[in-house]
Protein backbone atom coordinates (compact mmCIF):
# COMPACT_ATOMS: atom_id res chain seq x y z
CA UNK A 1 -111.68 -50.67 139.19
CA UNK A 2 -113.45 -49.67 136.50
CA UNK A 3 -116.78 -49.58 138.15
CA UNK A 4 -115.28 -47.55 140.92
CA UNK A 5 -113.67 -44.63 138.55
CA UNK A 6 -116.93 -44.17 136.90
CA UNK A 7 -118.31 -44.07 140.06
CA UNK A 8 -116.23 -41.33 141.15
CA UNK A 9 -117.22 -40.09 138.26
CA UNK A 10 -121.16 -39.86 138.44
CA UNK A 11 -120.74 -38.48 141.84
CA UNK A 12 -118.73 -35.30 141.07
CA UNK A 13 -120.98 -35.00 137.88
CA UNK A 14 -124.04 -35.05 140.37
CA UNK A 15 -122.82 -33.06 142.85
CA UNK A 16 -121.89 -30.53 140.12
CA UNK A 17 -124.96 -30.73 138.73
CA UNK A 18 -126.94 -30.24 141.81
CA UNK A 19 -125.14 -26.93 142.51
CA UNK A 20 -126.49 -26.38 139.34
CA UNK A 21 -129.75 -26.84 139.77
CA UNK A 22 -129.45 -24.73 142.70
CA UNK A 23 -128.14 -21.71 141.46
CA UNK A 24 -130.38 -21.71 138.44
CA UNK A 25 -133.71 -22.54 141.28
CA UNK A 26 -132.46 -19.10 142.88
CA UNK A 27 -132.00 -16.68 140.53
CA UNK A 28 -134.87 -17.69 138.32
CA UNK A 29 -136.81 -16.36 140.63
CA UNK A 30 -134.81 -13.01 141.53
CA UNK A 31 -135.36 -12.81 137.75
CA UNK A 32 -139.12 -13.89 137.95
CA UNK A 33 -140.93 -10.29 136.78
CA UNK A 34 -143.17 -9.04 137.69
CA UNK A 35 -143.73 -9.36 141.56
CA UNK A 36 -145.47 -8.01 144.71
CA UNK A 37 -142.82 -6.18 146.91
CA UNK A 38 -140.20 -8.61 145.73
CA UNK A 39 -136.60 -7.84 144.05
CA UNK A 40 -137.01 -8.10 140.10
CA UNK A 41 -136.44 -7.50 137.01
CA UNK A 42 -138.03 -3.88 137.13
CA UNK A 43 -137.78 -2.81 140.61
CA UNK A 44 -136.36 -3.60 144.14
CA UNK A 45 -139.92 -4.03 145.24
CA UNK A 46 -140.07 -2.84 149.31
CA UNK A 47 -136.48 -3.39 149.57
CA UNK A 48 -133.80 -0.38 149.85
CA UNK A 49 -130.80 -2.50 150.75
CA UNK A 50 -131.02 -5.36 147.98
CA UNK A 51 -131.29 -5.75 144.27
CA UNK A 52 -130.45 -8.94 141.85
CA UNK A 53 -126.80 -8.37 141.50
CA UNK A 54 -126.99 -8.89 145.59
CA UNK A 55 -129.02 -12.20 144.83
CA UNK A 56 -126.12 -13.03 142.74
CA UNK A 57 -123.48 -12.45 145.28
CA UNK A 58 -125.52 -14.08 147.48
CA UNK A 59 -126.35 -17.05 145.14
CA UNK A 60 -122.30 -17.83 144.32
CA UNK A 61 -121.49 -17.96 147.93
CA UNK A 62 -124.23 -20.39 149.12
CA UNK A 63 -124.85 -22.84 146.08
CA UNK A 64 -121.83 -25.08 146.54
CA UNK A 65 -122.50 -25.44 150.28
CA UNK A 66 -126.37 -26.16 149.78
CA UNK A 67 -125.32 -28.78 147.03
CA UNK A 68 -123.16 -30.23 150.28
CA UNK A 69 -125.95 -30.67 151.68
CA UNK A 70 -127.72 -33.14 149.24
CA UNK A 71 -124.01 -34.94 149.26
CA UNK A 72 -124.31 -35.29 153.02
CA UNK A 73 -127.91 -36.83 152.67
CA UNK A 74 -127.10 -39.11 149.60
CA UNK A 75 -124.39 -40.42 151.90
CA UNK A 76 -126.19 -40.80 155.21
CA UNK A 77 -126.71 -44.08 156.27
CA UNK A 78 -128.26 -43.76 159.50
CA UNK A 79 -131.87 -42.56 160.16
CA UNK A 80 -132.49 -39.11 158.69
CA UNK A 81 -133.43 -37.58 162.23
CA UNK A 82 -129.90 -38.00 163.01
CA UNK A 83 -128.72 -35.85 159.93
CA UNK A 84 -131.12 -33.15 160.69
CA UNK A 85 -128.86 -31.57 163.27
CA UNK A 86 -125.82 -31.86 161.27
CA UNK A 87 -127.70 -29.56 158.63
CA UNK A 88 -128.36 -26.97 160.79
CA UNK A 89 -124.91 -26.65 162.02
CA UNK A 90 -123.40 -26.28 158.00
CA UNK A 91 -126.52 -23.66 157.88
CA UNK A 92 -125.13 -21.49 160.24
CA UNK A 93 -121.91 -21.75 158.37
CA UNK A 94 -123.79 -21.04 155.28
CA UNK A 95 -125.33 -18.21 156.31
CA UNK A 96 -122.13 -16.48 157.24
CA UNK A 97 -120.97 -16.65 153.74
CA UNK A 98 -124.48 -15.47 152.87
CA UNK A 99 -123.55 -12.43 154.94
CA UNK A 100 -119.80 -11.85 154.13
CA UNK A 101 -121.06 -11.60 150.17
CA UNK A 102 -123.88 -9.38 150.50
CA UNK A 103 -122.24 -7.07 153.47
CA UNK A 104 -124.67 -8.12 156.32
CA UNK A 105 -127.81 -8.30 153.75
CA UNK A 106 -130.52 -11.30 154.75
CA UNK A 107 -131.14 -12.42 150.87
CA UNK A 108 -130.96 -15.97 151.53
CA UNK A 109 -131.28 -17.03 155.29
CA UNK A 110 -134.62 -18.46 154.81
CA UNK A 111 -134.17 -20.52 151.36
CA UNK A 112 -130.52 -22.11 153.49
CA UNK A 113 -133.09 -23.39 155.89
CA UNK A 114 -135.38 -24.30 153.35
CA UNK A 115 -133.62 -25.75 150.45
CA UNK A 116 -130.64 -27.50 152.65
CA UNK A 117 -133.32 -29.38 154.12
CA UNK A 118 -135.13 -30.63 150.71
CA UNK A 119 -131.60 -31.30 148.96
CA UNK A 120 -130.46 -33.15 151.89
CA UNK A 121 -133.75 -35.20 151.74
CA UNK A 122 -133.70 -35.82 147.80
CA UNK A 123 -129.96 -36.86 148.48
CA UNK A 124 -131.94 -39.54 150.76
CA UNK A 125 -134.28 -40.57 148.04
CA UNK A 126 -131.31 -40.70 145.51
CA UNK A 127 -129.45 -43.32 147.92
CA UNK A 128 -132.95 -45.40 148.63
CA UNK A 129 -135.46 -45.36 145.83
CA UNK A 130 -132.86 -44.51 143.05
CA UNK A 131 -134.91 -41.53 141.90
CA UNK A 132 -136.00 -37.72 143.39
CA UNK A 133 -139.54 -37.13 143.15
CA UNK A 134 -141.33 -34.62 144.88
CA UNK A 135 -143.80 -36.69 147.15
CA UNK A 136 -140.58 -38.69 148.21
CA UNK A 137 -138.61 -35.43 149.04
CA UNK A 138 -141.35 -33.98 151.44
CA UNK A 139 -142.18 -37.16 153.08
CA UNK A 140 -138.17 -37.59 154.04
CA UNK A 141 -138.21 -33.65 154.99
CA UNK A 142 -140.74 -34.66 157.56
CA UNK A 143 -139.27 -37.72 158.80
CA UNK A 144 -135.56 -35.94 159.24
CA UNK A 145 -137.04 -32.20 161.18
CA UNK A 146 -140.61 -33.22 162.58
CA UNK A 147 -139.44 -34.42 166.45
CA UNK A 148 -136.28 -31.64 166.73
CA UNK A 149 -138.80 -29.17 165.65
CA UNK A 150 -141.41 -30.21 167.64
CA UNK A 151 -138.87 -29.45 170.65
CA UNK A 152 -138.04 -26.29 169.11
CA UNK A 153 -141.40 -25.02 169.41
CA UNK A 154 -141.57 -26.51 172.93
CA UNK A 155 -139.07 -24.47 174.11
CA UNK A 156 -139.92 -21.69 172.37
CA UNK A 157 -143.18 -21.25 174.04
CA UNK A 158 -141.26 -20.72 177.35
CA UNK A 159 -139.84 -17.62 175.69
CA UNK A 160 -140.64 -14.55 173.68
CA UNK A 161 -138.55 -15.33 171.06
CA UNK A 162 -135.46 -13.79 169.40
CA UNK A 163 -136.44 -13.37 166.02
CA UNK A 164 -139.01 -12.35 163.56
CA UNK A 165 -140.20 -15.70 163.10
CA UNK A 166 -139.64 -17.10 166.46
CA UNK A 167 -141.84 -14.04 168.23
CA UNK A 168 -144.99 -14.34 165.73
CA UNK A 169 -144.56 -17.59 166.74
CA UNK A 170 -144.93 -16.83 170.43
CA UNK A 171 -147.22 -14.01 170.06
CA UNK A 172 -150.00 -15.29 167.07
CA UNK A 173 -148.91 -19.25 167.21
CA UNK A 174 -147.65 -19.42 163.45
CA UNK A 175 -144.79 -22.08 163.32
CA UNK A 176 -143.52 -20.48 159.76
CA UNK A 177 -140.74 -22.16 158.37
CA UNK A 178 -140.48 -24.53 160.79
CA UNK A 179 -144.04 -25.85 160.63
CA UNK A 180 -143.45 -26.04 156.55
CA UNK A 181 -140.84 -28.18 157.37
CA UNK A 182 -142.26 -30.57 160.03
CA UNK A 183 -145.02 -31.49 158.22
CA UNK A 184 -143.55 -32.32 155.06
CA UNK A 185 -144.23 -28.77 152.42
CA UNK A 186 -147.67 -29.88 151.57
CA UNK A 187 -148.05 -26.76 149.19
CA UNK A 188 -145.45 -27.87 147.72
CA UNK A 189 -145.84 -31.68 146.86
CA UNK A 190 -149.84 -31.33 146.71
CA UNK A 191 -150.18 -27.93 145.17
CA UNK A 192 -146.96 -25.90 143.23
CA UNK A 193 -144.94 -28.81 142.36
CA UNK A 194 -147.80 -30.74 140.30
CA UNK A 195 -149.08 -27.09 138.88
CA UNK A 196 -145.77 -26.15 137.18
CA UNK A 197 -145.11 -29.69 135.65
CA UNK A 198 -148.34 -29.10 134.54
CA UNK A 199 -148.41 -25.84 133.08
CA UNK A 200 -144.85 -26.49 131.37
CA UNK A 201 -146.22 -29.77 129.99
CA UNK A 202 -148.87 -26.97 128.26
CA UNK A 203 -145.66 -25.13 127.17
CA UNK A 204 -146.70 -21.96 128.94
CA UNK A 205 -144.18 -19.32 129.07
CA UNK A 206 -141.40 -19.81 131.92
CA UNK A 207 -141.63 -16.52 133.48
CA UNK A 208 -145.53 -16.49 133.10
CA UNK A 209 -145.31 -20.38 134.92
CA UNK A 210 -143.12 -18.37 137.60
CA UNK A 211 -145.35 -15.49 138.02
CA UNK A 212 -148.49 -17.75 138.82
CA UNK A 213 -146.73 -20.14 141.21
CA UNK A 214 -146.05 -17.19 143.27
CA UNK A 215 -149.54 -16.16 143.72
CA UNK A 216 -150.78 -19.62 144.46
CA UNK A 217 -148.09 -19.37 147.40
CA UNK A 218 -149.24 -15.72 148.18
CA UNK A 219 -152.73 -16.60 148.61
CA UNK A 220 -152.52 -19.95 150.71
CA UNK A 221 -149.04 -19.52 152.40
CA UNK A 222 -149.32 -17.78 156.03
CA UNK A 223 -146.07 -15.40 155.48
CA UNK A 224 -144.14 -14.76 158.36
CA UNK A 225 -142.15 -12.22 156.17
CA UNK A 226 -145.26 -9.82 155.76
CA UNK A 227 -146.29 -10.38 159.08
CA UNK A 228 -143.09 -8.90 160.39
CA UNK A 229 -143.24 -5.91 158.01
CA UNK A 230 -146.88 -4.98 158.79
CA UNK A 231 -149.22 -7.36 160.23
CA UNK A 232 -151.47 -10.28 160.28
CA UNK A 233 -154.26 -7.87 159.27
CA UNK A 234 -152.08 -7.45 155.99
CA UNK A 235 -150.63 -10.21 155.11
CA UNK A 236 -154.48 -11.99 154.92
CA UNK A 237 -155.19 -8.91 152.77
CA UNK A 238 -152.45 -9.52 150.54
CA UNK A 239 -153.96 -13.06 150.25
CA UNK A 240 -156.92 -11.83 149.16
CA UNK A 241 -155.38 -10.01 146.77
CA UNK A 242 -153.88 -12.71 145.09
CA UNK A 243 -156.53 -14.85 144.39
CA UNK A 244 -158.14 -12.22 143.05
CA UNK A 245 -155.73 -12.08 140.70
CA UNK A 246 -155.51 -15.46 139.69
CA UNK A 247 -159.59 -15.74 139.53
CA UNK A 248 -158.59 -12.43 136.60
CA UNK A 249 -156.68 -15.23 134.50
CA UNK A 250 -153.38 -14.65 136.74
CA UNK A 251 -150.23 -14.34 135.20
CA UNK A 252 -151.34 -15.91 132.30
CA UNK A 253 -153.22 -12.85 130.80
CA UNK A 254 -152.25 -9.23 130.39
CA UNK A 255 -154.95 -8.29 132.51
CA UNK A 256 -153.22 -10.20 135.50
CA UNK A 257 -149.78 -8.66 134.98
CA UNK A 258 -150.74 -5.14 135.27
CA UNK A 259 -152.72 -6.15 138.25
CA UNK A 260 -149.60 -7.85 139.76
CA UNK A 261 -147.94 -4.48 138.79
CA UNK A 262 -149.98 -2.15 140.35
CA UNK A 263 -149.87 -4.57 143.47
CA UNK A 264 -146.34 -4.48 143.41
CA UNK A 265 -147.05 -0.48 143.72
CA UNK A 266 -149.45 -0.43 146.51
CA UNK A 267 -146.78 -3.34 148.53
CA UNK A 268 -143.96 -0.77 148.02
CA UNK A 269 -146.02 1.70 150.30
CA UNK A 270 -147.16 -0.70 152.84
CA UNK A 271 -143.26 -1.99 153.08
CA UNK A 272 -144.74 -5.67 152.39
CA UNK A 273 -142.69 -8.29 150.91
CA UNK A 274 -144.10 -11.19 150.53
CA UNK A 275 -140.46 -13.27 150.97
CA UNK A 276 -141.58 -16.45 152.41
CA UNK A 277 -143.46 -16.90 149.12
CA UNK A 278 -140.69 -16.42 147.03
CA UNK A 279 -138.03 -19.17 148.88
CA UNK A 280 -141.26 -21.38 148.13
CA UNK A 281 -141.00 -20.56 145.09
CA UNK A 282 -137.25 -21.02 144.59
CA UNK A 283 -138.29 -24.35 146.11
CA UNK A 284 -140.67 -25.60 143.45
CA UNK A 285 -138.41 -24.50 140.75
CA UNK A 286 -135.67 -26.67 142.44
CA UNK A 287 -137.68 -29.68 143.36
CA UNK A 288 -139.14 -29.35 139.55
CA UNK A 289 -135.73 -29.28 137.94
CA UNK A 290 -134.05 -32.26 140.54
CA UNK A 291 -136.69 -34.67 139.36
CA UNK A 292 -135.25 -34.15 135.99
CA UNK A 293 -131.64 -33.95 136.95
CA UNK A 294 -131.18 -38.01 136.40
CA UNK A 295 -132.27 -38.07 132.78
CA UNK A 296 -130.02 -34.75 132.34
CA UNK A 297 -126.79 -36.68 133.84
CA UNK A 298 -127.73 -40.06 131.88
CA UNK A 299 -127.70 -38.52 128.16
CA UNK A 300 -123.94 -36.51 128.85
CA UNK A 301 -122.12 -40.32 130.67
């Protein structure tokens, strides 16, 4: 009995503290400053309808519902593929709430795709391995979405799509979120994940760690988002852009700031917001703090 109660216990604890994590993946980086066309501390960036108390709204309506999602994964016992569906269902659910809180503002619809999928995969890793690390996370990702998306795509080729992300896919071939997801967030497990342990391990500045992250996302990631809002011209300009940044020192030098600045300037007029880059960001910052979570829960049973 008493095994079971503090079961009960470490479950509610870990669910709470998953929201957690969630929450505080999210609006660090609303509050990540400065950024290219992006909602921040200083600015709206290219958006007129949005600002961080929206994020916030947005954020307290969706946290407890992604953090359902890691529940339903830590208590699947069936193959993963089988969950995946089940996920997208509570995302459309998700996203209402998303939209009831923010009156009919998109903040979040791409990070409920995103970061339902990853907590419901390190819910998996939880249940099997007894720990969440990265590598473990993506690899599940892959195995739960890769064959449903694969028959996405399928049928979406016999169509011109229905939204932003589903005609660039038609019209240029780029799979966006979807491809991220079906085959397993390499930037994230091979490249962002690894560089922010490692830059906190050199007890660099948060914000600073934040700032760079981003533009290694902006300069590899193909963003659907920009693509949308101007064009594939663009958006490989914008790439450019970034690692020229980050070849200045990047965020970790004043000289890289200002440049990020003046980008953030120069996106305003083009209407370019790099917002594919950011959810990945959100996502390192959650997969970063979730392979902590364990020790976190241990020292307060």
């Amino acid at each position: 009995m008493r095994k079971k109660i503090y079961d009960i216990i470490w479950e509610e604890q870990l669910q709470r503290g998953v929201a957690a994590e969630i929450s505080q993946a999210l609006m660090e980086e609303v509050y990540t400053t400065p950024k290219p066309g992006l909602v921040d501390r200083e600015d709206t960036g290219a958006h007129t309808d949005m600002n961080c108390q929206t994020f916030q709204k947005s954020t307290e309506a969706i946290a407890e519902d992604l953090a359902a999602m890691f529940e339903a994964g830590y208590s699947w016992e069936a193959d993963p593929k089988t969950l995946f569906p089940l996920l997208r269902e509570r995302g459309k659910k998700t996203e209402e709430k998303m939209f009831v809180a923010t009156g009919g503002v998109n903040t979040h619809k791409g990070i409920i795709f995103t970061i339902g999928i990853l907590a419901a995969a390190a819910g998996i890793s939880l249940r099997n391995y007894g720990k969440i690390e990265s590598e473990d996370v993506c690899r599940i990702s892959l195995e739960m979405t890769k064959k449903e998306l694969e028959q996405d795509l399928r049928k979406l080729k016999q169509s011109s799509g229905i939204t932003h992300g589903e005609k660039i896919y038609c019209h240029l071939g780029e799979k966006g979120v979807r491809g991220l997801a079906m085959s397993g967030y390499p930037i994230l497990c091979e490249r962002t994940v690894p560089h922010m342990k490692q830059y906190i391990a050199n007890n660099r500045d948060q914000n600073q760690i934040n700032v760079q992250i981003l533009l290694e996302i902006i300069g590899e990631l193909t963003d659907t988002n920009v693509i949308s809002r101007t064009s594939e011209k663009e958006m490989r300009w914008l790439q450019t852009e970034a690692r020229a940044i980050l070849k200045t020192g990047g965020a970790f030098c004043a000289e890289g700031l200002q440049k990020v600045r003046e980008l953030n300037q120069i996106c305003i007029r083009k209407n370019m917001s790099p917002g594919g880059a950011a959810d990945l960001l959100a996502a390192t910052i959650f997969l970063c703090r979730m392979e902590t979570l364990m020790e976190r829960l241990k020292s307060i049973t």
